[in-house]
Protein backbone atom coordinates (compact mmCIF):
# COMPACT_ATOMS: atom_id res chain seq x y z
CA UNK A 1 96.08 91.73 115.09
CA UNK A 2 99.77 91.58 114.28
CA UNK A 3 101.45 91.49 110.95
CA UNK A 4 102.40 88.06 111.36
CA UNK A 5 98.79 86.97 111.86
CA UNK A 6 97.87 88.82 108.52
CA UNK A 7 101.30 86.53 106.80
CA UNK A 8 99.61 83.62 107.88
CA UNK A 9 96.04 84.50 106.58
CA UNK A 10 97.96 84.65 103.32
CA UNK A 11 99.99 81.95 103.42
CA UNK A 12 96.45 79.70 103.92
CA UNK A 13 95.03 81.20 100.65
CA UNK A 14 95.49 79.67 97.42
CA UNK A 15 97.31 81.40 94.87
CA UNK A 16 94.47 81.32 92.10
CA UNK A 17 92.45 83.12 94.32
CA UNK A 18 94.75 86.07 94.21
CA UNK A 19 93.39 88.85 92.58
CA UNK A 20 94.99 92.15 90.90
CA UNK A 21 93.26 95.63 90.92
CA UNK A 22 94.58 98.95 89.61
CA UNK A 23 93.03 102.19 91.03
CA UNK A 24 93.10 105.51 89.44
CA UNK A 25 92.08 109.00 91.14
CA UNK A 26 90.55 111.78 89.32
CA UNK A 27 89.12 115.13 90.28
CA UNK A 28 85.41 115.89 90.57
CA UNK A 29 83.92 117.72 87.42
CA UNK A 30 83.35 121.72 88.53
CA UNK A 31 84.94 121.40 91.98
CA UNK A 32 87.43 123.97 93.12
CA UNK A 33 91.15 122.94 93.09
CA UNK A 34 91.24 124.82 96.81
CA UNK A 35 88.93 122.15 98.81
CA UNK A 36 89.90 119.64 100.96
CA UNK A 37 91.73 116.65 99.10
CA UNK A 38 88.91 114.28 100.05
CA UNK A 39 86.03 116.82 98.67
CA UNK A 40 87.79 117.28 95.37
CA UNK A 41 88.71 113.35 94.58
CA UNK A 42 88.16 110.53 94.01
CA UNK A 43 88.59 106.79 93.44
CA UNK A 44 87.85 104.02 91.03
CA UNK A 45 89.19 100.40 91.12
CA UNK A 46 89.83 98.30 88.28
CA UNK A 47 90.12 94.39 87.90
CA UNK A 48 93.01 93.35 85.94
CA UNK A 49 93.33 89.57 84.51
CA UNK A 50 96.73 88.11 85.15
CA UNK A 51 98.85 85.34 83.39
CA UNK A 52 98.94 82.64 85.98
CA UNK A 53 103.04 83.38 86.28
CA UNK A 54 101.95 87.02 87.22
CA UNK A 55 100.04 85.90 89.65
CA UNK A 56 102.69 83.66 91.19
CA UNK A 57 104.95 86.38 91.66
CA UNK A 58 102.34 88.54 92.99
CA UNK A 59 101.62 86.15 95.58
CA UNK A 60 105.26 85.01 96.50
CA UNK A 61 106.54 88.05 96.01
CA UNK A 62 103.85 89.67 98.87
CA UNK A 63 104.64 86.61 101.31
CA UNK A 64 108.34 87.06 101.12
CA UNK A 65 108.08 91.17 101.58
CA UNK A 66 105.73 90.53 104.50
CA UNK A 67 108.14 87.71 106.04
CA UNK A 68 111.23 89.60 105.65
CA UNK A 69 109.73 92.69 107.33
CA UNK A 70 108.05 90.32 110.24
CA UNK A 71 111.70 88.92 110.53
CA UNK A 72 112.72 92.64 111.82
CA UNK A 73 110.49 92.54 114.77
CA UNK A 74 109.58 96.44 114.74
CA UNK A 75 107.00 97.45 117.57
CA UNK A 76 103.73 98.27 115.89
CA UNK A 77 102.24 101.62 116.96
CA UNK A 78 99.33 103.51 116.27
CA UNK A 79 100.15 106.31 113.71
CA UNK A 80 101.21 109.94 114.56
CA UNK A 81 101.90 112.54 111.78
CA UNK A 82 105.60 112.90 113.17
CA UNK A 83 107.57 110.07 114.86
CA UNK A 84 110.85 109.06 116.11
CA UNK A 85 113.54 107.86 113.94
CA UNK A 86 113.41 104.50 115.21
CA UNK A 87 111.63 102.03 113.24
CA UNK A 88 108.09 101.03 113.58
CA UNK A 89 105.01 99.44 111.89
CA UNK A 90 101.96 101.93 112.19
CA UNK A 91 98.07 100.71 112.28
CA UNK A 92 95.29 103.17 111.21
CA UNK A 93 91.89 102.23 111.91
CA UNK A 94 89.56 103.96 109.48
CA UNK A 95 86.46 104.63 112.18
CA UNK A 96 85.59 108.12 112.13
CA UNK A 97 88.27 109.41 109.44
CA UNK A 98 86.78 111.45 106.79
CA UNK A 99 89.25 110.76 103.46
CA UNK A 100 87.70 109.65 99.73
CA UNK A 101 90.11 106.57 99.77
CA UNK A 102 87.30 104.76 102.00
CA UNK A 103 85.28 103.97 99.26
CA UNK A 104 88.44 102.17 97.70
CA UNK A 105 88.15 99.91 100.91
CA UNK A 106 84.55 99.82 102.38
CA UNK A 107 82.66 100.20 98.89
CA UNK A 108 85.19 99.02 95.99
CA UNK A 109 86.77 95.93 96.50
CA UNK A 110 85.36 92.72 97.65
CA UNK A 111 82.31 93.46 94.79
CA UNK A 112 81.57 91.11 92.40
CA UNK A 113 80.96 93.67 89.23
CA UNK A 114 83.97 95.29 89.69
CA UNK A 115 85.31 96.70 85.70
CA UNK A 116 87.66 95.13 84.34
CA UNK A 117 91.04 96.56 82.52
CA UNK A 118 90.83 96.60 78.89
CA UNK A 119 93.66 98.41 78.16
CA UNK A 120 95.71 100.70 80.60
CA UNK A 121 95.06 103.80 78.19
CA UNK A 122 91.57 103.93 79.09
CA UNK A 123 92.57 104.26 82.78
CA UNK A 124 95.59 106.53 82.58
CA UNK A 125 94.65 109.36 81.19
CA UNK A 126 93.91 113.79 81.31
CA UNK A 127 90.61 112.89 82.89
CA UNK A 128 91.84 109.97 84.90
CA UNK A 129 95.54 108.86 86.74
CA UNK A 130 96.46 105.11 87.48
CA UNK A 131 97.10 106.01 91.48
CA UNK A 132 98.11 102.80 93.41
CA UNK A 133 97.38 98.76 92.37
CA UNK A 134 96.43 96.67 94.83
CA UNK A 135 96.42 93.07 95.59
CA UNK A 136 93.55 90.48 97.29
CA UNK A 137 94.37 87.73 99.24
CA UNK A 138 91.18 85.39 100.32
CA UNK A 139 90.82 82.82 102.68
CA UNK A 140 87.55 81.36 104.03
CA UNK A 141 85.36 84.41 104.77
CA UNK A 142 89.06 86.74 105.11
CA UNK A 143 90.12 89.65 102.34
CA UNK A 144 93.38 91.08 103.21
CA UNK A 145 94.68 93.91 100.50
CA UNK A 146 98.04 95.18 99.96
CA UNK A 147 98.53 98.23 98.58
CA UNK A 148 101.45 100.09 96.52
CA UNK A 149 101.38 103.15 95.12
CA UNK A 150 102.55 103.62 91.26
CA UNK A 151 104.40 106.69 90.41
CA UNK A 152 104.00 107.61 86.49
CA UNK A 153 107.73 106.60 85.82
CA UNK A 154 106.56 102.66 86.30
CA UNK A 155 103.74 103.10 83.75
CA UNK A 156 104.23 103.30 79.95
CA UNK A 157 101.32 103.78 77.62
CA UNK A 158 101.58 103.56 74.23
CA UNK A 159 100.55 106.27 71.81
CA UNK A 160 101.64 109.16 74.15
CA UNK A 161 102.83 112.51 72.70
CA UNK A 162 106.54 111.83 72.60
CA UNK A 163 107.64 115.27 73.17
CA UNK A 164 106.48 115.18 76.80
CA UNK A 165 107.94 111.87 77.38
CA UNK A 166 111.55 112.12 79.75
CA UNK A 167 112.12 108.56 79.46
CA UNK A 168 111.49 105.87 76.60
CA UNK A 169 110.68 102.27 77.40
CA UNK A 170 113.11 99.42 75.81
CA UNK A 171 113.95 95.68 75.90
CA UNK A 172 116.91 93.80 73.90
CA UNK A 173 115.89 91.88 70.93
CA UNK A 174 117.92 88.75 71.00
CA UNK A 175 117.31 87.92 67.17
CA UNK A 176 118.35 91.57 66.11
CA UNK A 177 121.25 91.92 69.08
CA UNK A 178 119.49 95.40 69.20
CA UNK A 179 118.20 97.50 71.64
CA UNK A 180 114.65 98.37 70.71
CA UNK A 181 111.38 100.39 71.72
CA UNK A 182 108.93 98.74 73.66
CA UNK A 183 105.51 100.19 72.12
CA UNK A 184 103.06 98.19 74.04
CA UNK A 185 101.33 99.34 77.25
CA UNK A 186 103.08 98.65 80.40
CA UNK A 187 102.89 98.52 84.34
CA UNK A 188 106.22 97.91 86.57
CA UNK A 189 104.77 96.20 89.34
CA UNK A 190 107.39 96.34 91.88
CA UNK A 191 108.01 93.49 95.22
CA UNK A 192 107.03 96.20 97.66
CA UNK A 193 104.12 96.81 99.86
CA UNK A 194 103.18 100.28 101.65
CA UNK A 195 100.47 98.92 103.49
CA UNK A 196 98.23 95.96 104.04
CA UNK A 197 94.96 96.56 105.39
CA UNK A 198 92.54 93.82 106.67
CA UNK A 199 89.16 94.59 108.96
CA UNK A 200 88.80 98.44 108.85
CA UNK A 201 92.87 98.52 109.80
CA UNK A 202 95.30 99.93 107.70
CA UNK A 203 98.73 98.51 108.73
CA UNK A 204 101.26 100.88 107.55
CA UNK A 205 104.93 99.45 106.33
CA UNK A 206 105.99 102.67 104.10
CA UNK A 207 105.03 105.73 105.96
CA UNK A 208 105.21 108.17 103.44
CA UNK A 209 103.65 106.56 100.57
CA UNK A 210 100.67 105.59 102.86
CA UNK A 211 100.14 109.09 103.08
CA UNK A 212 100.09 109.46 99.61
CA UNK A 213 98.04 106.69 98.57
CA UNK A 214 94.83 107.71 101.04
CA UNK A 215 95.33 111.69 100.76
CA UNK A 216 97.15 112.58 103.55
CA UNK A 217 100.08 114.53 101.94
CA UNK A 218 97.75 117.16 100.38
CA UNK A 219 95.88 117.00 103.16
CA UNK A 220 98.46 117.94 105.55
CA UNK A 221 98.52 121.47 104.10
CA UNK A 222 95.38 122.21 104.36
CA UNK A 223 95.11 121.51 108.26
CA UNK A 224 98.40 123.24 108.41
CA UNK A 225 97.00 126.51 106.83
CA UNK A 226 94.10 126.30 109.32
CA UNK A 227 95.87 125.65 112.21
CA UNK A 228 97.88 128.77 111.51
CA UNK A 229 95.05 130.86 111.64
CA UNK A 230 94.06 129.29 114.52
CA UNK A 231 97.45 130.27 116.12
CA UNK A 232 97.79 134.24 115.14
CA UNK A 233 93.45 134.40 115.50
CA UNK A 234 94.75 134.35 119.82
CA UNK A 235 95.15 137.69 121.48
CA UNK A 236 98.67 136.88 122.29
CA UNK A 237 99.90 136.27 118.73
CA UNK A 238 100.27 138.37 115.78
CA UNK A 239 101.51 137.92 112.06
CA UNK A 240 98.39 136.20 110.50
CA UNK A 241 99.32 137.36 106.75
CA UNK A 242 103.05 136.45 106.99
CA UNK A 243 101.99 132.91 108.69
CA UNK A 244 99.60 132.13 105.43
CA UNK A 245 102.71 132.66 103.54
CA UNK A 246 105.53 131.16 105.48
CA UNK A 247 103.05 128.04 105.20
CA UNK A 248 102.66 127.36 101.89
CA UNK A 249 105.82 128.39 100.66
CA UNK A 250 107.29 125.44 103.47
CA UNK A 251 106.01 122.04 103.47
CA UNK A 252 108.56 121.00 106.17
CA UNK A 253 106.48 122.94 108.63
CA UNK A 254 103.04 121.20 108.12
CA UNK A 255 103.03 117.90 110.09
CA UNK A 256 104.60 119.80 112.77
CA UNK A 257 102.04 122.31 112.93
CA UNK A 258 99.52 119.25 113.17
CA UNK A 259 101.52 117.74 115.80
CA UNK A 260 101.40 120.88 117.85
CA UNK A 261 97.35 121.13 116.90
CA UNK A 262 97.54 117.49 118.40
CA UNK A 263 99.09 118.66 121.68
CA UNK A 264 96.65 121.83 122.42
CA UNK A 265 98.68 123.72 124.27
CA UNK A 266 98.60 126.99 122.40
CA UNK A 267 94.88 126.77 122.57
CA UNK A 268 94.71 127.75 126.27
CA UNK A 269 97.71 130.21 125.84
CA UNK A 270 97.54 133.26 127.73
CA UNK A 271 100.07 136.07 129.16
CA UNK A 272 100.56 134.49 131.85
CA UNK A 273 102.17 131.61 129.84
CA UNK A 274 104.44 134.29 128.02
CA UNK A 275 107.53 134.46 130.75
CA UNK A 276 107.72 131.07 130.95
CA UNK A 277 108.21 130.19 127.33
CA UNK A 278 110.76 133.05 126.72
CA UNK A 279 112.76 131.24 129.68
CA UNK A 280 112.42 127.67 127.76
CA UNK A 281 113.66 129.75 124.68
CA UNK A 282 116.73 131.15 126.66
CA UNK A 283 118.00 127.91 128.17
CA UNK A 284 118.27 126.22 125.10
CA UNK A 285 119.72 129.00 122.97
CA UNK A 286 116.57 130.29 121.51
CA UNK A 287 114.86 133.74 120.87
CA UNK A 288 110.93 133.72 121.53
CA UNK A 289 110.23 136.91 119.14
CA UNK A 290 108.10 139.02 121.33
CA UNK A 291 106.85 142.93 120.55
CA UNK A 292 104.83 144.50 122.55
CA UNK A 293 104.40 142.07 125.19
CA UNK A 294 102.88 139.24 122.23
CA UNK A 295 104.26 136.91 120.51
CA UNK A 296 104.90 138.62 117.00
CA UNK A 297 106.14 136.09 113.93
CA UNK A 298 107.56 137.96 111.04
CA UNK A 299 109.80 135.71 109.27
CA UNK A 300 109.75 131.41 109.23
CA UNK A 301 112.58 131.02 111.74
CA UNK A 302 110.00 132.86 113.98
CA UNK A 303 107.35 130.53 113.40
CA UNK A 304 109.73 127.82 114.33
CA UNK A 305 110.84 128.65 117.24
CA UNK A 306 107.07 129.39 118.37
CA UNK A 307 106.27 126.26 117.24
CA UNK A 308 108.76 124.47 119.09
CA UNK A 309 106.85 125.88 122.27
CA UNK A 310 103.84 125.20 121.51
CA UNK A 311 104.47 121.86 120.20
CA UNK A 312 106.65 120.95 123.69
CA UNK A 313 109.53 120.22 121.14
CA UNK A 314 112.25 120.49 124.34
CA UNK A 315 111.94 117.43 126.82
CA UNK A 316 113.96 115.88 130.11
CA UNK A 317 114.16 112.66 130.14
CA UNK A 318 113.03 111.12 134.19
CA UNK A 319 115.49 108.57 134.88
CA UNK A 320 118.79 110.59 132.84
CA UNK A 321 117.35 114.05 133.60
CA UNK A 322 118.78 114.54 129.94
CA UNK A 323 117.43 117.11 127.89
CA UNK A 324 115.94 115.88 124.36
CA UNK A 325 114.49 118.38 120.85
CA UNK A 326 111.81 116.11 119.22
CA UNK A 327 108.62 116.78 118.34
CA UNK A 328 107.79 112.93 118.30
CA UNK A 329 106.45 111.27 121.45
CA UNK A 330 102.74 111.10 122.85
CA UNK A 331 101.40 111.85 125.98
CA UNK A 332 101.13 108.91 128.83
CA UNK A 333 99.49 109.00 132.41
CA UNK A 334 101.84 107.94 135.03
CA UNK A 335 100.69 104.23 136.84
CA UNK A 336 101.72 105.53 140.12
């Protein structure tokens, strides 16, 4: 299904069927702060009743971002944890992906006893962080949700210790001609989507707040740290302890260690593969760091470079015989 057919799914529901949820993530009572994001989270949604203007610009406000993105014609693609710079729509089917935002999507929304929002300081709390709000658009036996996520600068709850407050919420009394705290509890909700997901797809508009909403950021590192082990646990690589390190001190280097987890090449890497990635390295400027006939990382412009071999980061192009440095691409079988 295509973005456009979602737009028009919308634009056949009526706008007092569009509902408003907030959802808030909190960590599980007693569970170790070093698991897995999706073992150590998780969701709740929220109903929220809406003014009948709200839910106007709710509704207009998702058809026009929806239109004006469809109006750019990007090529939709199914996701990859590093792309190229050129813009695209990304789909991500939730079959066989293990994160706790499921629930939000398979066991949350769409139920008829769903809580509703009292007041938003009951929800935002130590215990308990508004995450993302969501949006439901129904037509005939068709839910489609759109999701954005809410960062704590667009929420203001009233009652909070001022001292830890960077920022202080006002509006301009037009009696007083005064500029004047706003004490009540408010939610900025903005005329963006990050994704839209309809029939077990996520379709994926903002890239990096996707991530954030379903877990992916933190979960990043933690693949990242494994994969690393993975990498120095060969015979033909040492530097396991200064890996660790280099890893979570940089968090530039964890979706391309997952891309080069993705390609599998270092997993059948043996000594026989050594001369041929020091002569990659060499003809485009690079140093493999080699001791004693292994690869030996010591510092993080090591692990780069190794990296960049394993991960196939140097390409020619067929028809240019250009040379290209991108980790982005995926693998495709030749027709003839």
């Amino acid at each position: 299904m295509e973005l456009q057919d979602l737009c028009d799914i919308i634009a056949l529901s009526k706008v007092d069927d569009t509902r408003l949820y907030l959802i808030t993530r909190m960590r599980k009572e007693g569970v170790s702060s070093k698991l897995r994001a999706y073992e150590k989270y998780i969701f709740k949604v929220y109903q929220v009743d809406c003014e009948d203007d709200v839910r106007d610009r709710l509704y207009a406000g998702s058809k026009s971002q929806l239109e004006s993105i469809i109006a750019k014609n990007y090529e939709m693609v199914e996701y990859d944890v590093i792309s190229d710079d050129t813009n695209h729509l990304f789909t991500y089917p939730i079959e066989n992906k293990l994160f706790s935002f499921e629930d939000v999507v398979t066991n949350q929304l769409g139920k008829v006893n769903i809580p509703k929002v009292s007041k938003l300081s009951d929800i935002q709390n130590n215990a308990e962080t508004l995450w993302a709000y969501c949006v439901e658009f129904e037509h005939e036996d068709k839910r489609i949700y759109t999701f954005r996520k809410i960062s704590d600068s667009k929420v203001g709850i009233d009652g909070k210790d001022v001292s830890k407050i960077k920022w202080c919420r006002t509006f301009f009394n037009t009696k007083s001609l005064k500029l004047e705290l706003l004490t009540s509890d408010t939610i900025n909700l903005e005329k963006i989507i990050d994704c839209v997901f309809f029939d077990g797809i996520f379709y994926i508009i903002r890239k990096y707040d996707f991530e954030n909403i379903i877990g992916l950021q933190e979960e990043f590192k933690n693949q990242a740290l494994a994969i690393g082990k993975e990498i120095t646990s060969l015979d033909m690589v040492t530097g396991s302890d200064v890996v660790e390190k280099i890893i979570n001190e940089k968090s530039s280097l964890h979706r391309k260690l997952i891309k080069v987890k993705k390609m599998g090449y270092y997993e059948h890497f043996t000594a026989k593969d050594l001369p041929k990635l020091q002569k990659t390295c060499r003809k485009f400027g690079e140093k493999l760091p080699v001791k004693d006939g292994k690869i030996n990382i010591e510092t993080a412009d090591d692990l780069e470079v190794v990296l960049r071999m394993f991960g196939d980061y140097y390409k020619v192009g067929i028809n240019t015989g250009q040379s290209y440095a991108t980790f982005a691409g995926k693998v495709v079988m030749p027709q003839e």
